[in-house]
N, C-alpha and C. Protein backbone atom coordinates (compact mmCIF):
# COMPACT_ATOMS: atom_id res chain seq x y z
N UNK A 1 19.22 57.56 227.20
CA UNK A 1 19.42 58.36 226.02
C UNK A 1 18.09 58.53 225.30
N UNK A 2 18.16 59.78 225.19
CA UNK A 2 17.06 59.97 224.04
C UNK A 2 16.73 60.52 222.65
N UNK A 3 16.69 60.53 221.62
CA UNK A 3 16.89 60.97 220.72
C UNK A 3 16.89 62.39 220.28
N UNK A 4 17.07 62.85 220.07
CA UNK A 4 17.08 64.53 219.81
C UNK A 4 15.10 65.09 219.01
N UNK A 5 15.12 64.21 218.56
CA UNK A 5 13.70 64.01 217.41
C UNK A 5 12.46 63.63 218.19
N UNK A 6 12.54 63.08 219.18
CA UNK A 6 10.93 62.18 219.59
C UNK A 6 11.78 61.96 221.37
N UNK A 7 10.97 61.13 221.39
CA UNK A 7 11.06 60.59 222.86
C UNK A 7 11.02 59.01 223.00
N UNK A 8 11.07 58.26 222.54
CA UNK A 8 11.69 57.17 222.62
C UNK A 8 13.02 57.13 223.04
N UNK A 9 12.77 56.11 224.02
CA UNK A 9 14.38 55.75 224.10
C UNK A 9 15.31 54.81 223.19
N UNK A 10 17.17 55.48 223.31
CA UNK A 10 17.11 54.48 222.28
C UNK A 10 18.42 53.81 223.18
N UNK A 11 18.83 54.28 224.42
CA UNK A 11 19.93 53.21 224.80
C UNK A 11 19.92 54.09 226.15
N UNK A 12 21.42 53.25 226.75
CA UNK A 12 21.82 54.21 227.86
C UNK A 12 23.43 54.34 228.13
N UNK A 13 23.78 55.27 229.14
CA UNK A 13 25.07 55.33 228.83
C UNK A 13 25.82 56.15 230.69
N UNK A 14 26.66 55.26 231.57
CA UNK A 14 27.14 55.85 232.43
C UNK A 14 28.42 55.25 232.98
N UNK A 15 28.07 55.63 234.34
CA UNK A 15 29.25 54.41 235.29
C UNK A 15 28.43 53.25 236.76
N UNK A 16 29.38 52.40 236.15
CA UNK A 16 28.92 51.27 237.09
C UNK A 16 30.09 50.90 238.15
N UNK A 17 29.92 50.45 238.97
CA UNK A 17 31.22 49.62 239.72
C UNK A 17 30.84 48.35 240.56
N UNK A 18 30.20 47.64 240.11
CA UNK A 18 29.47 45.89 240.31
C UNK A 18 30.08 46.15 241.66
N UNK A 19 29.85 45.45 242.55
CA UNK A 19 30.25 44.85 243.96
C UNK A 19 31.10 43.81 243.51
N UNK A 20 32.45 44.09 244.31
CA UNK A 20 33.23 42.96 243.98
C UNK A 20 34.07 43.71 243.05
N UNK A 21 33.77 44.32 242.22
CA UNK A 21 34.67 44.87 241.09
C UNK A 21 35.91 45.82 241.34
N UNK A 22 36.96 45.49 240.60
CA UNK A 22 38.08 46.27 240.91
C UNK A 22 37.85 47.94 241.18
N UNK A 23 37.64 48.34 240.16
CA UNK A 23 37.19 49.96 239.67
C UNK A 23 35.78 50.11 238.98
N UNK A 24 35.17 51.28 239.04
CA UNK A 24 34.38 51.45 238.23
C UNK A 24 34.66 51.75 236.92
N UNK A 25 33.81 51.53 236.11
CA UNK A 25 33.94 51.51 234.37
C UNK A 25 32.45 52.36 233.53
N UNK A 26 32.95 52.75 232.19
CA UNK A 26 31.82 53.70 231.70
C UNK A 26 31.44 52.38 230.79
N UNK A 27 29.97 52.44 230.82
CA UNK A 27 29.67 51.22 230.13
C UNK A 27 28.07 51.72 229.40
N UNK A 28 27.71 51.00 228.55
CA UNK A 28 26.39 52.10 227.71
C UNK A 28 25.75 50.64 226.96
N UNK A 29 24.30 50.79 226.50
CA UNK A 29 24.04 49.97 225.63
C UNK A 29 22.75 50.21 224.82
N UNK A 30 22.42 49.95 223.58
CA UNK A 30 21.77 51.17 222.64
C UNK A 30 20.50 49.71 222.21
N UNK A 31 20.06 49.99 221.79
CA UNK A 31 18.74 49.32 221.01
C UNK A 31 18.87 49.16 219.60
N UNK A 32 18.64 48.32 218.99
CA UNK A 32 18.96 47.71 217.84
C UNK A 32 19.00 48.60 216.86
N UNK A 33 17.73 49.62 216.77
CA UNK A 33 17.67 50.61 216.02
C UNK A 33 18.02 51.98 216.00
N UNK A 34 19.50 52.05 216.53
CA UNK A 34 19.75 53.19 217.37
C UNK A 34 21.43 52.80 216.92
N UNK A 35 22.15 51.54 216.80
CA UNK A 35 22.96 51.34 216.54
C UNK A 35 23.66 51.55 214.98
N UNK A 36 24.67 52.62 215.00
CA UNK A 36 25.63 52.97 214.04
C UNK A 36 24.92 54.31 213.44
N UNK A 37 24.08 54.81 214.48
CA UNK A 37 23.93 56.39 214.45
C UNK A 37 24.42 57.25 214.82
N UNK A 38 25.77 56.89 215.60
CA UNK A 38 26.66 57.87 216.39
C UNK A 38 26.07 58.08 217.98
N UNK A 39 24.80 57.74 218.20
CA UNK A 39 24.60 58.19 219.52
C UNK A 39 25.69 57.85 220.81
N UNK A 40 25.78 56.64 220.59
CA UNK A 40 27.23 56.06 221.79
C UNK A 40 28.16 56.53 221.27
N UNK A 41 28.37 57.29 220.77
CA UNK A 41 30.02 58.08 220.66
C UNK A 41 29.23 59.06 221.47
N UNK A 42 28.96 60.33 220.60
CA UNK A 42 28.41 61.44 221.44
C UNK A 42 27.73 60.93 222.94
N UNK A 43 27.12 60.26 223.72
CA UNK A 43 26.63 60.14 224.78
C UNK A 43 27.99 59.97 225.94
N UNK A 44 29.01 58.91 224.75
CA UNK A 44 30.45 58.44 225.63
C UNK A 44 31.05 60.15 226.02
N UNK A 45 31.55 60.33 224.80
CA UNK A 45 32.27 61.76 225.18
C UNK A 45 31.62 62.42 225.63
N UNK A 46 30.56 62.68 226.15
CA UNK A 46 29.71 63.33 227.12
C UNK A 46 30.50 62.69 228.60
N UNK A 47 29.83 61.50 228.65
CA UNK A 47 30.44 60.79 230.21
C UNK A 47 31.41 60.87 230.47
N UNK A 48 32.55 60.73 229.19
CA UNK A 48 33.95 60.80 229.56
C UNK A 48 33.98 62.26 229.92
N UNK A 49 34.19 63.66 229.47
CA UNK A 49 34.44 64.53 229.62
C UNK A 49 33.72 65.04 231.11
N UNK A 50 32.70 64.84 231.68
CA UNK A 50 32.28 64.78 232.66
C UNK A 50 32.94 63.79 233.91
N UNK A 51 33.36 63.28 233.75
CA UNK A 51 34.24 62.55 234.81
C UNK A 51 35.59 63.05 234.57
N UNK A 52 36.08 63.42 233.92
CA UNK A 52 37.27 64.14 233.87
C UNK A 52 37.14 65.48 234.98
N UNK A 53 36.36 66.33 234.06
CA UNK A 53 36.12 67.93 234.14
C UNK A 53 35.29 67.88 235.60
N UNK A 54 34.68 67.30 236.15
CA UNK A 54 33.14 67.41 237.18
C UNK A 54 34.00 66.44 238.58
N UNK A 55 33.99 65.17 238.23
CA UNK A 55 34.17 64.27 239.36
C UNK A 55 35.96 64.34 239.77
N UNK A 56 36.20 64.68 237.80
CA UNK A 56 37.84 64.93 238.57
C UNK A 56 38.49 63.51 238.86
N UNK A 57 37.97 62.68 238.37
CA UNK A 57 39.23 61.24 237.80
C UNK A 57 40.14 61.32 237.30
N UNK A 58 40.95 60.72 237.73
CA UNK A 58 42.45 60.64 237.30
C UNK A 58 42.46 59.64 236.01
N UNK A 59 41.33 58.62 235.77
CA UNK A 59 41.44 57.90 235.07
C UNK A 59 40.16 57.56 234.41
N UNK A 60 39.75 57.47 233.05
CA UNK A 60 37.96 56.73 232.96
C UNK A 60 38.32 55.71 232.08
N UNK A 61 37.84 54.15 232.69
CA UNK A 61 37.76 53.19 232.15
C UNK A 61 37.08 51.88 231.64
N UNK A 62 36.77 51.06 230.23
CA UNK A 62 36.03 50.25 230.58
C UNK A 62 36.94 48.78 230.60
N UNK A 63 35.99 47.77 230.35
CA UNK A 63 36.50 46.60 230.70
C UNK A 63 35.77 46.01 229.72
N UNK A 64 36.22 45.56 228.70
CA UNK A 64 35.30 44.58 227.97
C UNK A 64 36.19 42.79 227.27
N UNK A 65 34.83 42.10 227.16
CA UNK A 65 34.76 40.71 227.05
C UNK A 65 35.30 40.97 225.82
N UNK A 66 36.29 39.93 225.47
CA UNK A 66 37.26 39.70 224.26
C UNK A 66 36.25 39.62 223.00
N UNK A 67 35.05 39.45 222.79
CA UNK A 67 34.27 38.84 221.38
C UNK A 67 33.30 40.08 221.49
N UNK A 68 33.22 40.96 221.98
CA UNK A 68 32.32 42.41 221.75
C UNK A 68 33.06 43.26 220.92
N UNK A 69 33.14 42.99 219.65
CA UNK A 69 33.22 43.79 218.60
C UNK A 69 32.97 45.08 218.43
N UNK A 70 31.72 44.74 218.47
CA UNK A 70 30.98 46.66 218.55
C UNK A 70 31.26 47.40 219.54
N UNK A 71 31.43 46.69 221.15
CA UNK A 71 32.26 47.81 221.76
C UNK A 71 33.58 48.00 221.80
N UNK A 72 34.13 47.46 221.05
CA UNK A 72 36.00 47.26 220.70
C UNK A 72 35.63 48.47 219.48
N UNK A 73 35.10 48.42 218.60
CA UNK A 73 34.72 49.45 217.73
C UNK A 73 34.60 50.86 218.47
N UNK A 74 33.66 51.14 219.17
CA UNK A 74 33.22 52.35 220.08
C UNK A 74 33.93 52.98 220.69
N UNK A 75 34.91 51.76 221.28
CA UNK A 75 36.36 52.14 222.32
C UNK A 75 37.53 53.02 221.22
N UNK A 76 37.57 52.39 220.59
CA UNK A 76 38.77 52.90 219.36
C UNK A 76 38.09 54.50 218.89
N UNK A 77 36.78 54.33 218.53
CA UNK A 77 36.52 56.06 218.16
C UNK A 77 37.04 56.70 219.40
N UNK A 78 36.31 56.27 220.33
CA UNK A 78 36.53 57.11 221.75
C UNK A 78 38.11 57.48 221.63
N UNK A 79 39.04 57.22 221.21
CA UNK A 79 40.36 56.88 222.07
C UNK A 79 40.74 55.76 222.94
N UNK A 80 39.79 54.88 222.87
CA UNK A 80 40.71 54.44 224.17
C UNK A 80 41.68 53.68 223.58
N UNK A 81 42.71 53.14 224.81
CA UNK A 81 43.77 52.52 224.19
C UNK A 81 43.76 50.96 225.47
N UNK A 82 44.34 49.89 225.61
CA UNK A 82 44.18 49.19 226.12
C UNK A 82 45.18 49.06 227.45
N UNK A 83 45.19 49.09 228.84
CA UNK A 83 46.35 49.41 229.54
C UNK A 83 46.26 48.38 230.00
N UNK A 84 45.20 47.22 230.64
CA UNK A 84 45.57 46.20 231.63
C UNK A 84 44.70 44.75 230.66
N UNK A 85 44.87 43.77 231.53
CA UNK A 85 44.26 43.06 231.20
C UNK A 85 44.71 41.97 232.07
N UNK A 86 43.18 41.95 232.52
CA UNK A 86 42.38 41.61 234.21
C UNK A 86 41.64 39.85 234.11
N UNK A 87 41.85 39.77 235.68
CA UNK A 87 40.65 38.80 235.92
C UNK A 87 40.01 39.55 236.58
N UNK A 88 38.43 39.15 236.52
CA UNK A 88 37.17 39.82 236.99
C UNK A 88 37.03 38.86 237.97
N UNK A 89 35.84 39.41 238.81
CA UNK A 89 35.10 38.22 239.70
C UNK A 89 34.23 37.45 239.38
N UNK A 90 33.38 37.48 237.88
CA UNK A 90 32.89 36.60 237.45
C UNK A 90 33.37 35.34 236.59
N UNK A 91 34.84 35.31 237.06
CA UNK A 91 35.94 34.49 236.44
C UNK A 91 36.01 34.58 234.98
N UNK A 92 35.93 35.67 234.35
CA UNK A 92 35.96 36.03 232.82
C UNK A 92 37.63 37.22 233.01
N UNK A 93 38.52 36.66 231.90
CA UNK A 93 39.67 37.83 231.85
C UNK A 93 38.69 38.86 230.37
N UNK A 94 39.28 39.98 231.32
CA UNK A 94 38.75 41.19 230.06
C UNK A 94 40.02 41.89 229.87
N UNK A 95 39.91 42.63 228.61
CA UNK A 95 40.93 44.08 228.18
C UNK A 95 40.59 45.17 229.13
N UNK A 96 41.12 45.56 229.63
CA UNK A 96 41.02 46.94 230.60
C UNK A 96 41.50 48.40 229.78
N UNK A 97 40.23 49.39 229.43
CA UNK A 97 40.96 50.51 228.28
C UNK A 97 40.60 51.37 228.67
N UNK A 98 41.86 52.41 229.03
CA UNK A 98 41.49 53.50 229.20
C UNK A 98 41.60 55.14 228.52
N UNK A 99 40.59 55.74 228.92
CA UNK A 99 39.90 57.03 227.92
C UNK A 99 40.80 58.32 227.85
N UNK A 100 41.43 59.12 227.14
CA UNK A 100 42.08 60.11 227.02
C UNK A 100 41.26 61.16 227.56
N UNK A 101 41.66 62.13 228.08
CA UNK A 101 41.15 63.13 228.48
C UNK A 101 40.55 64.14 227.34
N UNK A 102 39.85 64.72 227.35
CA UNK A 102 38.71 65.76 226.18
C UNK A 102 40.21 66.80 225.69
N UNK A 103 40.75 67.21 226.54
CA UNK A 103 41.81 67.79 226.13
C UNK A 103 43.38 67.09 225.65
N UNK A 104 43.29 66.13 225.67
CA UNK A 104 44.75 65.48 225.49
C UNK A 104 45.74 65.11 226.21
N UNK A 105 45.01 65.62 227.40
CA UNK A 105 46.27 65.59 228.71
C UNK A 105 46.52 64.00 229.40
């Protein structure tokens, strides 16, 4: 990500699917000074709507650790809502949430 203003970076934002991992997940992470500017919303609904509309998923989801606040925050603007809740392979259980489509569907 880059700022609209300069060229510094101030985070990043895509999909991963670890080896070992159930599904892949949209996952992002911003720089101290970059946080509660809106950029990870706008960068998310970018990714999300692009995996919808482009790759054509039936589903876009992340997975996050129970004490990440700020991305429990991020998830809720986004829409997401919480559907599973998993063991991982790094023996950590996470919330499994997944993203509404840009259109509602």
């Amino acid at each position: 990500m880059e700022p609209k203003t300069g060229a510094d970076i101030i985070g990043g934002c895509g999909f991963v699917w670890p080896e070992g991992w159930p599904r892949r997940e949209l996952t992002w992470w911003l720089m101290p000074q970059a946080r509660g500017t809106g950029a990870a919303v706008e960068v998310s609904q970018a990714a999300i709507r692009h995996a919808y509309e482009v790759y054509g998923w039936p589903l876009v989801e992340t997975h996050m650790k129970d004490d990440n606040e700020a991305a429990r925050g991020l998830v809720r603007k986004l829409g997401g809502e919480p559907i599973a809740r998993e063991m991982f392979p790094d023996g950590k259980e996470r919330t499994v949430y997944g993203f509404p489509k840009p259109d509602g569907s």
